[in-house]
C-alpha atoms as a PDB file:
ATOM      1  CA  UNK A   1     159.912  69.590 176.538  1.00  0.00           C
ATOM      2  CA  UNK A   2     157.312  66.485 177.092  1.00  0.00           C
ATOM      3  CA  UNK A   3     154.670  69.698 177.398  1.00  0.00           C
ATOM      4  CA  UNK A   4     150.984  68.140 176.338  1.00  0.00           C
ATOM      5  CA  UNK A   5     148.753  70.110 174.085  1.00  0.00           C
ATOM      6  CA  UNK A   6     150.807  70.825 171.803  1.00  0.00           C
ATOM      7  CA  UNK A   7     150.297  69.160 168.015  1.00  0.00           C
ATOM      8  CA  UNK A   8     153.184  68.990 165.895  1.00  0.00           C
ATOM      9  CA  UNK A   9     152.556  66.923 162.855  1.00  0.00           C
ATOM     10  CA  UNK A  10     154.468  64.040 161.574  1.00  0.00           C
ATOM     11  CA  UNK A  11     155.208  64.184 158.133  1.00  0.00           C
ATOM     12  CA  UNK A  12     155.617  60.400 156.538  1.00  0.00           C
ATOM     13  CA  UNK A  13     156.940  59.726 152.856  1.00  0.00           C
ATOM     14  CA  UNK A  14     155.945  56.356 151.723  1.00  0.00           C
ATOM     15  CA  UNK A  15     157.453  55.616 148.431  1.00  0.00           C
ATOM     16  CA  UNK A  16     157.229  52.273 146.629  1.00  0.00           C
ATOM     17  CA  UNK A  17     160.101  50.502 144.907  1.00  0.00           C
ATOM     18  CA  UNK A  18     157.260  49.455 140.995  1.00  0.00           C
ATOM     19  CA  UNK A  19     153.900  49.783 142.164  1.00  0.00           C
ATOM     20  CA  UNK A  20     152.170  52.984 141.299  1.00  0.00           C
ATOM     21  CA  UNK A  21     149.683  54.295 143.941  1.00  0.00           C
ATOM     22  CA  UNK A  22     147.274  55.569 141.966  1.00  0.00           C
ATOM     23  CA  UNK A  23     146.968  52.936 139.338  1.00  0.00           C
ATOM     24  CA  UNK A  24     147.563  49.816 140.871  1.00  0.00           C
ATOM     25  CA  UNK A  25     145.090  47.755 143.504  1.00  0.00           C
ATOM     26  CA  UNK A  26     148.321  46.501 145.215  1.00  0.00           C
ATOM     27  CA  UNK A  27     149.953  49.802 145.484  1.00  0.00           C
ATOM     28  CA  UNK A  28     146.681  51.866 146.684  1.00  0.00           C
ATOM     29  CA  UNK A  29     146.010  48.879 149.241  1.00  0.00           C
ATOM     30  CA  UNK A  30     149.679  49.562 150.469  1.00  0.00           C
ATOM     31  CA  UNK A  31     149.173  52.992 151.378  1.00  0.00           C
ATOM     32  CA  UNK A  32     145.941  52.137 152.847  1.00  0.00           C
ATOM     33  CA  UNK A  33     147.001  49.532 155.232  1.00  0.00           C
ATOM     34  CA  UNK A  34     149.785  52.124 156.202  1.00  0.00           C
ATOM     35  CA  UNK A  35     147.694  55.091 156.465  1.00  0.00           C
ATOM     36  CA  UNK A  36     145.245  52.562 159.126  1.00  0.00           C
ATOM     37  CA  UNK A  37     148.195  51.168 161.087  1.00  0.00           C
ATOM     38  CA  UNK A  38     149.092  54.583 161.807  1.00  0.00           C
ATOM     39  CA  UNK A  39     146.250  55.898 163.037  1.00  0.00           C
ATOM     40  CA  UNK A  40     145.437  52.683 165.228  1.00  0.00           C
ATOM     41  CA  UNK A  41     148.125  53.592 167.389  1.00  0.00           C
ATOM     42  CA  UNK A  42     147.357  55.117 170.303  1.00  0.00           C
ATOM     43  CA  UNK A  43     149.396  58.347 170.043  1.00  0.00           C
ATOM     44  CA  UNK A  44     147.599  59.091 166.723  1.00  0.00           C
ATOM     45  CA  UNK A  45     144.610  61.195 166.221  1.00  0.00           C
ATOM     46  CA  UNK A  46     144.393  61.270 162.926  1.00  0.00           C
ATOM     47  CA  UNK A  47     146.221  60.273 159.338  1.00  0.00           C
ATOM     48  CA  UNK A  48     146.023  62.112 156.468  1.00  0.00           C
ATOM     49  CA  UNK A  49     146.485  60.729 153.228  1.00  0.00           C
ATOM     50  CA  UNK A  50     145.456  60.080 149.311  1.00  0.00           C
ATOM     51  CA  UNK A  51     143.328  56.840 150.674  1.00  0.00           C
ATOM     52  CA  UNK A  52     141.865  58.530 153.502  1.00  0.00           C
ATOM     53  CA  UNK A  53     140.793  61.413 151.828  1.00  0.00           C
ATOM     54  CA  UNK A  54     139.551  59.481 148.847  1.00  0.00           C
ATOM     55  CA  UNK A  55     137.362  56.716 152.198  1.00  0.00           C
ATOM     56  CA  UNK A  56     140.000  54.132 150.996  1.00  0.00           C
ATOM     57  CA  UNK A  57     137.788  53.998 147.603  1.00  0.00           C
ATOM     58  CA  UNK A  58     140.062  53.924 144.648  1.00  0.00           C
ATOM     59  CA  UNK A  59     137.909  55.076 142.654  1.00  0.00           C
ATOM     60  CA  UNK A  60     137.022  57.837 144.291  1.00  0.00           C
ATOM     61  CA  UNK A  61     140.636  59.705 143.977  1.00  0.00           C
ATOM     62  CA  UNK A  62     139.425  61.692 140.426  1.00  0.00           C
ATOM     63  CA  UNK A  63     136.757  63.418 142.373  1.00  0.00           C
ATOM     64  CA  UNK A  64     139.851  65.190 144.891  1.00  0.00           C
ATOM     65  CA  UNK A  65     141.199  68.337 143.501  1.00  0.00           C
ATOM     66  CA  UNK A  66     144.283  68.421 141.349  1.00  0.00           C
ATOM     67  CA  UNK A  67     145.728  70.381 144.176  1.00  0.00           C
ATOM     68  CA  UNK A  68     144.722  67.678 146.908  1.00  0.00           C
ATOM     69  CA  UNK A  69     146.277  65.300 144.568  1.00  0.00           C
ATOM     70  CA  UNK A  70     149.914  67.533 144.111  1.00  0.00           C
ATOM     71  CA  UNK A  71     150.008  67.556 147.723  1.00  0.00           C
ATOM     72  CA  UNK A  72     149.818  64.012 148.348  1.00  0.00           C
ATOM     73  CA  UNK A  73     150.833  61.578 145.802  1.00  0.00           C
ATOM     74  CA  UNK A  74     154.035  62.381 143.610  1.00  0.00           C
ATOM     75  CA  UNK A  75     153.661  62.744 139.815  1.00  0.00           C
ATOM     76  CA  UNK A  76     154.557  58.961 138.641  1.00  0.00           C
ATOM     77  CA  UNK A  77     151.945  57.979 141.566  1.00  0.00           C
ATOM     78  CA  UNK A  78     154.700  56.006 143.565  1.00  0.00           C
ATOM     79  CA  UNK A  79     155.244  57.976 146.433  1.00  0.00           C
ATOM     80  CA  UNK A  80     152.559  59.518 148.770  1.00  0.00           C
ATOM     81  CA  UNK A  81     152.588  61.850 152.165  1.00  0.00           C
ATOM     82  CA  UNK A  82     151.043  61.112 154.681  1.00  0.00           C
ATOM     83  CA  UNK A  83     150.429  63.856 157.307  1.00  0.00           C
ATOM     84  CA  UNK A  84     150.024  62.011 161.153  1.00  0.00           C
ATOM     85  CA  UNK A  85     148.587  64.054 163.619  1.00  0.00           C
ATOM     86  CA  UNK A  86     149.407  62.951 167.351  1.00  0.00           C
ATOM     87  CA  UNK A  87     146.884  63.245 170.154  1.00  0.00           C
ATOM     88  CA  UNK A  88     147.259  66.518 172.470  1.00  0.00           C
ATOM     89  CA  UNK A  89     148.005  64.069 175.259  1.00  0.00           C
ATOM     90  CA  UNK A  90     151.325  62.938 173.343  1.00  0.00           C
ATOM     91  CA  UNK A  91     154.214  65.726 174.733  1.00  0.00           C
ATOM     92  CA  UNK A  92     156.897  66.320 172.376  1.00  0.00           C
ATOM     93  CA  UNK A  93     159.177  63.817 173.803  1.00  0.00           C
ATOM     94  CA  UNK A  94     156.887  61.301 173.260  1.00  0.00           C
ATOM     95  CA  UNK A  95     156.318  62.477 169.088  1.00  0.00           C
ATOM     96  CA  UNK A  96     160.458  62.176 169.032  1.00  0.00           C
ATOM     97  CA  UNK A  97     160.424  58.779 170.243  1.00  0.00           C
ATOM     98  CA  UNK A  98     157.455  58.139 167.820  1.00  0.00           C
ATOM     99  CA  UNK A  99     159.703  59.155 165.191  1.00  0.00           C
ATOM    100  CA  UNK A 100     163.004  56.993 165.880  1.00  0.00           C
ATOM    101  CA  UNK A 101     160.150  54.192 166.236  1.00  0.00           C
ATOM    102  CA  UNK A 102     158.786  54.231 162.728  1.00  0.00           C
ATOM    103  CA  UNK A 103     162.760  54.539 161.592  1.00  0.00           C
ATOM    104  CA  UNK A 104     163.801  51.642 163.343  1.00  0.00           C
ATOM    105  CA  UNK A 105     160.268  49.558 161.967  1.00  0.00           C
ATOM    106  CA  UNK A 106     161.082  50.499 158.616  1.00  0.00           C
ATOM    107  CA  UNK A 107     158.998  50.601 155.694  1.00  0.00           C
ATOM    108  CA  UNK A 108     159.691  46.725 154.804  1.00  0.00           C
ATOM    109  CA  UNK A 109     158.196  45.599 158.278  1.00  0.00           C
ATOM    110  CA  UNK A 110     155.504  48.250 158.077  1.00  0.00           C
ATOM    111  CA  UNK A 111     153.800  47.942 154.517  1.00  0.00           C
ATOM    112  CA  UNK A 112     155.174  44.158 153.834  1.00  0.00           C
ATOM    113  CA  UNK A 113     156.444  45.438 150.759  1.00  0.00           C
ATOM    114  CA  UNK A 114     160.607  44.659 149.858  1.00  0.00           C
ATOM    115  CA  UNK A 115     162.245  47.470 148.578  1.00  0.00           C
ATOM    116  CA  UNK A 116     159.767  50.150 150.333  1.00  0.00           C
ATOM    117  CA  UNK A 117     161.280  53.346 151.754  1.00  0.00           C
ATOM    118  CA  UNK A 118     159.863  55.773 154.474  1.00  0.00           C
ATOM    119  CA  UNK A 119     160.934  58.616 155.321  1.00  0.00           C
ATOM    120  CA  UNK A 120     159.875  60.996 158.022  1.00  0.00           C
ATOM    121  CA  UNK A 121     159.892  65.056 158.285  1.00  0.00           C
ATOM    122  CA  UNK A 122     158.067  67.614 160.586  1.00  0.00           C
ATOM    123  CA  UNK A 123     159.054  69.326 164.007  1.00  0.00           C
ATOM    124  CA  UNK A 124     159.172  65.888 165.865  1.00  0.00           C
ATOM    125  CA  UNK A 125     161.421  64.571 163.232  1.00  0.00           C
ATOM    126  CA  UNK A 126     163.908  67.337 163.132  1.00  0.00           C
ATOM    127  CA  UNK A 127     164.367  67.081 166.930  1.00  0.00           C
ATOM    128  CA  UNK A 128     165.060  63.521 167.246  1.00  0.00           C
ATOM    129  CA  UNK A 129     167.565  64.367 164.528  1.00  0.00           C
ATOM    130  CA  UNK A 130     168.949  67.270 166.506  1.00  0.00           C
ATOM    131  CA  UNK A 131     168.785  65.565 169.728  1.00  0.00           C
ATOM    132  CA  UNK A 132     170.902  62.799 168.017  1.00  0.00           C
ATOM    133  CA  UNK A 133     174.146  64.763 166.339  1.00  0.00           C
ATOM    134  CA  UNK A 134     174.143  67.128 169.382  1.00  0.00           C
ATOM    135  CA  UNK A 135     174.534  63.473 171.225  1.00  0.00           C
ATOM    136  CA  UNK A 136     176.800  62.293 168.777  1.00  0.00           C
ATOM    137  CA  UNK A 137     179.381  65.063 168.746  1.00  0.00           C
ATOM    138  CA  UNK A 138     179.139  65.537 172.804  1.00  0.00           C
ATOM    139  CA  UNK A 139     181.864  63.024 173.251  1.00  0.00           C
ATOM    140  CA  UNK A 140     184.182  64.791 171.026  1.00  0.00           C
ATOM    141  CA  UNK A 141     183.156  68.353 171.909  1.00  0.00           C
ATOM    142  CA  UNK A 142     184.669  67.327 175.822  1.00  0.00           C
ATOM    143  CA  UNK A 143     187.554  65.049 174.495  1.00  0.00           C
ATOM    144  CA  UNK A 144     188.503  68.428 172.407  1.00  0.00           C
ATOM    145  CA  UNK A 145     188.372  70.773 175.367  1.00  0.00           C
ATOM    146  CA  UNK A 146     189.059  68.579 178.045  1.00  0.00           C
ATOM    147  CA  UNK A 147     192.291  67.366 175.946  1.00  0.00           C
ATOM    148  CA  UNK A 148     193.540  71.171 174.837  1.00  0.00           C
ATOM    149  CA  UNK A 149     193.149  72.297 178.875  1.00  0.00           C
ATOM    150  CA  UNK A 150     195.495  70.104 179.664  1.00  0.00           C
ATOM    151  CA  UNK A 151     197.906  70.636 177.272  1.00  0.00           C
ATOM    152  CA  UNK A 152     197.428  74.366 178.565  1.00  0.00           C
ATOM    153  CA  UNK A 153     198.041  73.275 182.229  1.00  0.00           C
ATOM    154  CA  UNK A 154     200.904  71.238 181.379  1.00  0.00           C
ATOM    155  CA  UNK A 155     202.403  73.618 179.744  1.00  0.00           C
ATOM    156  CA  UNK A 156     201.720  76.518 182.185  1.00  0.00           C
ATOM    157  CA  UNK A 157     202.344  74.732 185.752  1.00  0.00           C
ATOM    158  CA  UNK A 158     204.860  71.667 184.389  1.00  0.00           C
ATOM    159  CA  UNK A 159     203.323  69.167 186.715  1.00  0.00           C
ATOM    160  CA  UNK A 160     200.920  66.527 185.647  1.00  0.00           C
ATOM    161  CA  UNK A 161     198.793  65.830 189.044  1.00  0.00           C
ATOM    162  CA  UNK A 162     198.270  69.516 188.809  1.00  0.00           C
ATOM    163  CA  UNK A 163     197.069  69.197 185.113  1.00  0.00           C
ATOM    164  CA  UNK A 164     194.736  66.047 186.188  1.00  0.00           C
ATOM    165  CA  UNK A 165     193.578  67.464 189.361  1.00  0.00           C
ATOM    166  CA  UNK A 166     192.173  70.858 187.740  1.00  0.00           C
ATOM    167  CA  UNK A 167     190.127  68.875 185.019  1.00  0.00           C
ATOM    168  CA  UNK A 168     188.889  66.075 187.439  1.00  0.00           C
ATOM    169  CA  UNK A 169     187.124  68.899 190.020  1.00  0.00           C
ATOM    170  CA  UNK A 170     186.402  70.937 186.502  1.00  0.00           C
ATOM    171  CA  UNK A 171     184.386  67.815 185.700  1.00  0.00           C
ATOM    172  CA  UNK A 172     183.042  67.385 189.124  1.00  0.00           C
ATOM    173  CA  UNK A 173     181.448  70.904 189.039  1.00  0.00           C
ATOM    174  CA  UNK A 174     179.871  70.563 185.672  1.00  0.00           C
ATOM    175  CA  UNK A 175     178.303  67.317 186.618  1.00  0.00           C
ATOM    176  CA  UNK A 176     176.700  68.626 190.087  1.00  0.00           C
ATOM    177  CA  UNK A 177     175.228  71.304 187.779  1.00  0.00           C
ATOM    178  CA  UNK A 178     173.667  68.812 185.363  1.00  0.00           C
ATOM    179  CA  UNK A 179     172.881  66.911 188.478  1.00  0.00           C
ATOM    180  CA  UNK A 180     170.520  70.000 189.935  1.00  0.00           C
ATOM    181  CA  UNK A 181     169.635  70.851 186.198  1.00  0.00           C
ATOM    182  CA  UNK A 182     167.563  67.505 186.085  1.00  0.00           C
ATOM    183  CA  UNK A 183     166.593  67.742 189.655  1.00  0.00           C
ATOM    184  CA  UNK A 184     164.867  71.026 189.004  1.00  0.00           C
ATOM    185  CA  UNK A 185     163.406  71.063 185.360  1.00  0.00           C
ATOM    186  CA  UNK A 186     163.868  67.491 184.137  1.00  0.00           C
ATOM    187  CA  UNK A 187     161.814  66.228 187.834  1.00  0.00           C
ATOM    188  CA  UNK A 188     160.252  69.034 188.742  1.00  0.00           C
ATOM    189  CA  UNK A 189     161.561  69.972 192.269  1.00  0.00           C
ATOM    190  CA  UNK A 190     161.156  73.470 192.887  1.00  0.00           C
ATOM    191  CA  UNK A 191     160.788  74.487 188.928  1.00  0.00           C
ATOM    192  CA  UNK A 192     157.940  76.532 190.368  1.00  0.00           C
ATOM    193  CA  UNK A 193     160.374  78.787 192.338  1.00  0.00           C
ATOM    194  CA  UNK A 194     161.320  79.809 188.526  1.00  0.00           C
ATOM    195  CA  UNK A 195     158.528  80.188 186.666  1.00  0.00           C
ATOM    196  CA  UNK A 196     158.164  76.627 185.544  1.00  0.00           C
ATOM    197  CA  UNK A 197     154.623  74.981 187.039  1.00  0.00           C
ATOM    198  CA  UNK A 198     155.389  71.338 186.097  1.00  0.00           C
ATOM    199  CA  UNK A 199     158.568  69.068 185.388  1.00  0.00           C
ATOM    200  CA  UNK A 200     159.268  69.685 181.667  1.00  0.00           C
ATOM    201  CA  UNK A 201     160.470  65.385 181.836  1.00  0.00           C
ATOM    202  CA  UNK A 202     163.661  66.618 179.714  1.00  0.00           C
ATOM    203  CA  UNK A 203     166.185  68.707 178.672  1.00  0.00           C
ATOM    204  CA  UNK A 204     166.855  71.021 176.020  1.00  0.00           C
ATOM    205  CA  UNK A 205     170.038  68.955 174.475  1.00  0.00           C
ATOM    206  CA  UNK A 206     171.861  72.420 173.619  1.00  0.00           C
ATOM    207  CA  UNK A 207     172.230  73.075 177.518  1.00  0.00           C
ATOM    208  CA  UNK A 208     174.904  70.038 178.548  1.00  0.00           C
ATOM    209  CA  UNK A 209     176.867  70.397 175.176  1.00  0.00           C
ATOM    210  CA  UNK A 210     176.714  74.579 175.560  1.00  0.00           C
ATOM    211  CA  UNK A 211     176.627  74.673 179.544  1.00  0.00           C
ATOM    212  CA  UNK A 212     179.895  72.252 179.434  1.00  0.00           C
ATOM    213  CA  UNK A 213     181.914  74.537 177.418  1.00  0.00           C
ATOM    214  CA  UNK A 214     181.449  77.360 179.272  1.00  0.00           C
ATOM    215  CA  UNK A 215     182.069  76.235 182.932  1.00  0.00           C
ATOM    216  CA  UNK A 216     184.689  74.482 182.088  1.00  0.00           C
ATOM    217  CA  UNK A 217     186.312  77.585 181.159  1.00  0.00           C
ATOM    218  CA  UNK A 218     184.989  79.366 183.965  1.00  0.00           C
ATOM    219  CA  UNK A 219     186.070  76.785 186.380  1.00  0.00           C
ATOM    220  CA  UNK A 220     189.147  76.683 185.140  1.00  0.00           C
ATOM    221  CA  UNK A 221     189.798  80.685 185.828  1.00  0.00           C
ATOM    222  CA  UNK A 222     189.731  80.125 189.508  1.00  0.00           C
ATOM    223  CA  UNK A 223     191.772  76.694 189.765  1.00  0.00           C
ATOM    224  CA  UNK A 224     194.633  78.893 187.667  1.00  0.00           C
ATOM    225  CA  UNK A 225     194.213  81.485 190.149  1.00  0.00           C
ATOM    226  CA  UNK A 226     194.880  79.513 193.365  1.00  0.00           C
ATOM    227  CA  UNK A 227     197.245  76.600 192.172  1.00  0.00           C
ATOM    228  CA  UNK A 228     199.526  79.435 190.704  1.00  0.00           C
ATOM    229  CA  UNK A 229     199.926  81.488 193.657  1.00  0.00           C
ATOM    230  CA  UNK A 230     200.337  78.762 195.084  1.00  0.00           C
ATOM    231  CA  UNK A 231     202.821  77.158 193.256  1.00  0.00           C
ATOM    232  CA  UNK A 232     204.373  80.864 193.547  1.00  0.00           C
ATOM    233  CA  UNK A 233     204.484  80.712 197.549  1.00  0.00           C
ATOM    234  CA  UNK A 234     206.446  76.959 197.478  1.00  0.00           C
ATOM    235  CA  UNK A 235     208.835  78.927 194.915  1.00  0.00           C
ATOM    236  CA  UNK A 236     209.596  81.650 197.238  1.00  0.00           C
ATOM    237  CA  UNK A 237     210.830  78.561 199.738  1.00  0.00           C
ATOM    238  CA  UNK A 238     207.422  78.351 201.730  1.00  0.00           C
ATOM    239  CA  UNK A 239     206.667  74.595 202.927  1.00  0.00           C
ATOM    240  CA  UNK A 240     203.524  72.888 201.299  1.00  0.00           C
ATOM    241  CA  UNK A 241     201.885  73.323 205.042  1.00  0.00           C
ATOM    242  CA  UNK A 242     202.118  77.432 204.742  1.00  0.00           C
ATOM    243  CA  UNK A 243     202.015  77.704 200.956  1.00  0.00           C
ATOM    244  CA  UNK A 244     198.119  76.889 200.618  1.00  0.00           C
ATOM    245  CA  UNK A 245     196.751  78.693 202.966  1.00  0.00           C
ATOM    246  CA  UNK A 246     199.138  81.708 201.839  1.00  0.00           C
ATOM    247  CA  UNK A 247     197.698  81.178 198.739  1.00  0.00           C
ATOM    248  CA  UNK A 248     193.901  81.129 199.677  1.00  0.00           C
ATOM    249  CA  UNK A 249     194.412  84.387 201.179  1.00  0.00           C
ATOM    250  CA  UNK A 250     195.538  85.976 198.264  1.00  0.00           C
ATOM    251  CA  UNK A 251     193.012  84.735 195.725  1.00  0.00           C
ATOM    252  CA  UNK A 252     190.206  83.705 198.008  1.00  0.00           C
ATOM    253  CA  UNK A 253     188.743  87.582 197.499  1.00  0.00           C
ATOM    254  CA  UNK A 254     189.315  87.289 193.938  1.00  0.00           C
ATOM    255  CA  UNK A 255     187.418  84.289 193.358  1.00  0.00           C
ATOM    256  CA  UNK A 256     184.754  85.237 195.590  1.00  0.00           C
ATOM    257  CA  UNK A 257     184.272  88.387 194.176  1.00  0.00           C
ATOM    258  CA  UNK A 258     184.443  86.893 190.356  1.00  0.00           C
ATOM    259  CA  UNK A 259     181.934  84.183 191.112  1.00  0.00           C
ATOM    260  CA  UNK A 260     179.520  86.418 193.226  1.00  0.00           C
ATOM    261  CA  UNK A 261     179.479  88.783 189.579  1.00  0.00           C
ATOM    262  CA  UNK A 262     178.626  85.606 187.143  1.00  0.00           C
ATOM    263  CA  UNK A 263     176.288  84.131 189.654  1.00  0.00           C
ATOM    264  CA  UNK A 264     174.385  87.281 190.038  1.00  0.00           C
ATOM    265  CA  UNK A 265     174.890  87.705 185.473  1.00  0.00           C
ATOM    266  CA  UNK A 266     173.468  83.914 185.025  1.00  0.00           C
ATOM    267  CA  UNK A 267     170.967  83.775 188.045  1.00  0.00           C
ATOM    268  CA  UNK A 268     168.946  86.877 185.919  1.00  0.00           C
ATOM    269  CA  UNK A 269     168.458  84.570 182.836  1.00  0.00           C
ATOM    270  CA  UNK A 270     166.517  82.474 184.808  1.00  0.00           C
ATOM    271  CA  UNK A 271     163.858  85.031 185.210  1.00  0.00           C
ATOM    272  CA  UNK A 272     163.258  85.174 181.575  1.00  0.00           C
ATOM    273  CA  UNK A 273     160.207  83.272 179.857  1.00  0.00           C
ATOM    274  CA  UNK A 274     162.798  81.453 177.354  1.00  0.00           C
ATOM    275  CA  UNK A 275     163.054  77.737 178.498  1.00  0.00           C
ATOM    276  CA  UNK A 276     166.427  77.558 176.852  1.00  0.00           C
ATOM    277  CA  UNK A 277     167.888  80.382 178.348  1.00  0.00           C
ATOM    278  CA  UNK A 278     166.076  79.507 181.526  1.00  0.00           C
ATOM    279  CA  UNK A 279     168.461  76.132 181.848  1.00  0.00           C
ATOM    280  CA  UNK A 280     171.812  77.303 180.878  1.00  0.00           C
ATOM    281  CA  UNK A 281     171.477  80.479 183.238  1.00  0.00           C
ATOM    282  CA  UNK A 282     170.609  77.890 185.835  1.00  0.00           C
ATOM    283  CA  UNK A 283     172.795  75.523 185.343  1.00  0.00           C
ATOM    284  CA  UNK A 284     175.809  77.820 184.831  1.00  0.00           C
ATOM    285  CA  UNK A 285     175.219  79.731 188.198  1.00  0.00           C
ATOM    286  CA  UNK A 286     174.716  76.450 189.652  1.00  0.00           C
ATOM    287  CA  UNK A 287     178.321  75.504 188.715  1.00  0.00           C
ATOM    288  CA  UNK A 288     179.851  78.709 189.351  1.00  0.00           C
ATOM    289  CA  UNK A 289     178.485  78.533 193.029  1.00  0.00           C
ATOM    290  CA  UNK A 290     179.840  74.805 193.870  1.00  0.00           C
ATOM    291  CA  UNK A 291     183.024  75.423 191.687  1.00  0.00           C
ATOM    292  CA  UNK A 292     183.544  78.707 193.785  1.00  0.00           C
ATOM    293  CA  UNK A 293     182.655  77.112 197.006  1.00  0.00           C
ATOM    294  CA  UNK A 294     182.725  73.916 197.972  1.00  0.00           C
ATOM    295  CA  UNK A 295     185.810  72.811 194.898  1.00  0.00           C
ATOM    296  CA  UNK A 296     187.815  75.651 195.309  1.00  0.00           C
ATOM    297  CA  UNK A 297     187.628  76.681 198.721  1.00  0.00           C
ATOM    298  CA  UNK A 298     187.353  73.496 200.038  1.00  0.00           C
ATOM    299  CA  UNK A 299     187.815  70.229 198.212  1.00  0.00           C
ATOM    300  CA  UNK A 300     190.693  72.102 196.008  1.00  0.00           C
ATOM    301  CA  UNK A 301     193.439  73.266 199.020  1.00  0.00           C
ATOM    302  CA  UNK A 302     192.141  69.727 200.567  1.00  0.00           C
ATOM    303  CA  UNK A 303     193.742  67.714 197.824  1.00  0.00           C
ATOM    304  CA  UNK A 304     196.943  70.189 197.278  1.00  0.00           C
ATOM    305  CA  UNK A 305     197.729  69.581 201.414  1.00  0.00           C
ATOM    306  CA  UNK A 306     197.350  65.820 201.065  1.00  0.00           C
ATOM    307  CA  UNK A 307     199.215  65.240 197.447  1.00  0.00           C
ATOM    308  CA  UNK A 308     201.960  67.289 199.113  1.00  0.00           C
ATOM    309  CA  UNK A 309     205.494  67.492 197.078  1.00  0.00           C
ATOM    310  CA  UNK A 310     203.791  65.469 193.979  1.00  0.00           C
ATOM    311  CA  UNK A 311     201.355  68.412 193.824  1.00  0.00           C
ATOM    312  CA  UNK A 312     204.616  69.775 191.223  1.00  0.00           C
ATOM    313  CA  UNK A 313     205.754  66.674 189.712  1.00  0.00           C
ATOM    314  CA  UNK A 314     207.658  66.271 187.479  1.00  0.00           C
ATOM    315  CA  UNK A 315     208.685  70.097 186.957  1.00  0.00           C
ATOM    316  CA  UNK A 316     206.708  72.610 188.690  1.00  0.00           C
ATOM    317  CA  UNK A 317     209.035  73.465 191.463  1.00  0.00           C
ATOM    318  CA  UNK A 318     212.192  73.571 188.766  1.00  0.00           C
ATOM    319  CA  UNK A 319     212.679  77.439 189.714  1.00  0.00           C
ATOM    320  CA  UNK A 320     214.833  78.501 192.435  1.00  0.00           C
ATOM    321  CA  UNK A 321     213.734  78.579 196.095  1.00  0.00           C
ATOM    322  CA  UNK A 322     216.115  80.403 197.435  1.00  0.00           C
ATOM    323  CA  UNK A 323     217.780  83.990 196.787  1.00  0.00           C
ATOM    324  CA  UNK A 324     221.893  83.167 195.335  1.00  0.00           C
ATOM    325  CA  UNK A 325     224.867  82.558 198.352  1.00  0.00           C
ATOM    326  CA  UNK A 326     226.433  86.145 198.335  1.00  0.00           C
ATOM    327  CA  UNK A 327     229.951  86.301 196.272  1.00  0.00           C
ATOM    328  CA  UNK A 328     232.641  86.187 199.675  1.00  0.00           C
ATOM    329  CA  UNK A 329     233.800  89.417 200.867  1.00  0.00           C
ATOM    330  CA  UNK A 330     230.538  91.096 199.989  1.00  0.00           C
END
């Protein structure tokens, strides 16, 4: 969370396509000129590897221990680890980036060697690896939900600009709450009001992808609510003019009352010492409160009064508005 202090190793597999480390000049030098470009890089405090352990002296490697030697050269001598320690200054953002760095380089550009692989483990290297599927799936994750609550809508209201308008302020409420999610723990304004002392520079990338789905359901409670009754009061033969605010009234208390209880439920994760839990508690009362507010109160009825009649197109206003014409005589 681009914290400093804290040391999580990168763990670097140089393995060579012929050359045998251990027995060949041209193979040991190729490790060593590795194992020295490393730690000349100003993140790096220090590389440990077969060369460095034996002072880049060849000879030297039968005086290590046969365990020494297990740990960091395979059996047929062409692969070798080599463990990189970053500086305490380097926060954990920065080791990620270090990572995605040396996999872009690749082992070609960095030994001068055809045919070289590299690959990279450790903490640093399973983030940037987490950070990227999470990233990678994201899209799809929304297309998925934003796509099926639609199909929902259509299905429930029979009017498209009803459909469209309940995912567009849906998506307008989740991204105010990313908005104040960076503001407060990605830059630092007013973390310390939650426990936080400095800007943590990112974001835990669980929150959007986990946050997303779960407002968006949320969100979507309270739109159902209103555009239904609604929808209910233009059925009964109300005009558009008298059928929002009749439906306000009857769902405004509901709403209210639903978002005060999940505000209050996700406002009490943030006083937990969990940085994860800290963000999506955050970030989902965040959402609640605009969603509850500012879209539904305001923004929401705002739209319905000026779409007027096309709030219900094609279908939504199919039913009946009017009791039958009594049978004559009766």
């Amino acid at each position: 969370m681009d914290r400093a202090g804290i040391v999580q190793s990168l763990r670097v597999i140089l393995e060579l396509p012929t050359d045998s480390i251990a027995e060949t000049d041209s193979g040991w030098n190729t490790l060593d000129r590795l194992s020295k470009r490393l730690a000349s890089d100003p993140r790096s405090d220090r590389v440990i590897s077969i060369t460095t352990l034996a002072e880049s002296n060849r000879s030297s490697l039968g005086n290590l221990s046969r365990e020494t030697r297990r740990t960091f050269l395979s059996r047929d001598g062409r692969a070798a680890l080599l463990e990189v320690l970053p500086k305490a200054s380097v926060s954990l953002n920065g080791q990620v980036n270090w990572v995605r760095e040396l996999r872009k380089t690749g082992a070609p550009a960095l030994t001068g060697i055809p045919g070289a692989t590299l690959r990279i483990g450790g903490i640093p290297a399973l983030n940037a690896d987490y950070q990227t599927i999470v990233l990678n799936r994201f899209a799809s994750v929304m297309a998925l939900v934003v796509v099926g609550t639609l199909v929902a809508l259509l299905a429930g209201f029979r009017s498209l600009f009803a459909a469209v308008k309940a995912i567009a302020l849906n998506l307008l409420s989740v991204a105010a709450s990313f908005g104040a999610l960076v503001l407060v723990f990605q830059d630092g304004y007013g973390s310390s009001l939650l426990g936080v002392r400095a800007a943590t520079g990112s974001v835990f990338p669980l929150v959007p992808i986990v946050a997303f789905a779960i407002v968006f359901g949320l969100s979507m409670d309270y739109e159902v609510f209103l555009v239904a009754r609604v929808l209910e009061a233009r059925r009964s033969g109300l005009s558009e003019m008298d059928a929002i605010p009749e439906g306000l009234a009857r769902t405004a208390g509901l709403i209210t009352s639903a978002a005060a209880i999940m505000i209050v439920v996700f406002a009490a994760f943030t006083f937990g010492t969990f940085l994860v839990v800290k963000m999506i508690g955050f970030t989902l009362a965040v959402a609640v409160f605009i969603d509850a507010t500012l879209v539904r109160i305001v923004i929401g009825p705002a739209l319905l009064r000026i779409a007027g009649d096309w709030n219900w197109w094609p279908g939504g206003l199919a039913t009946a508005r009017s009791s039958p014409t009594p049978a004559s005589g009766e």
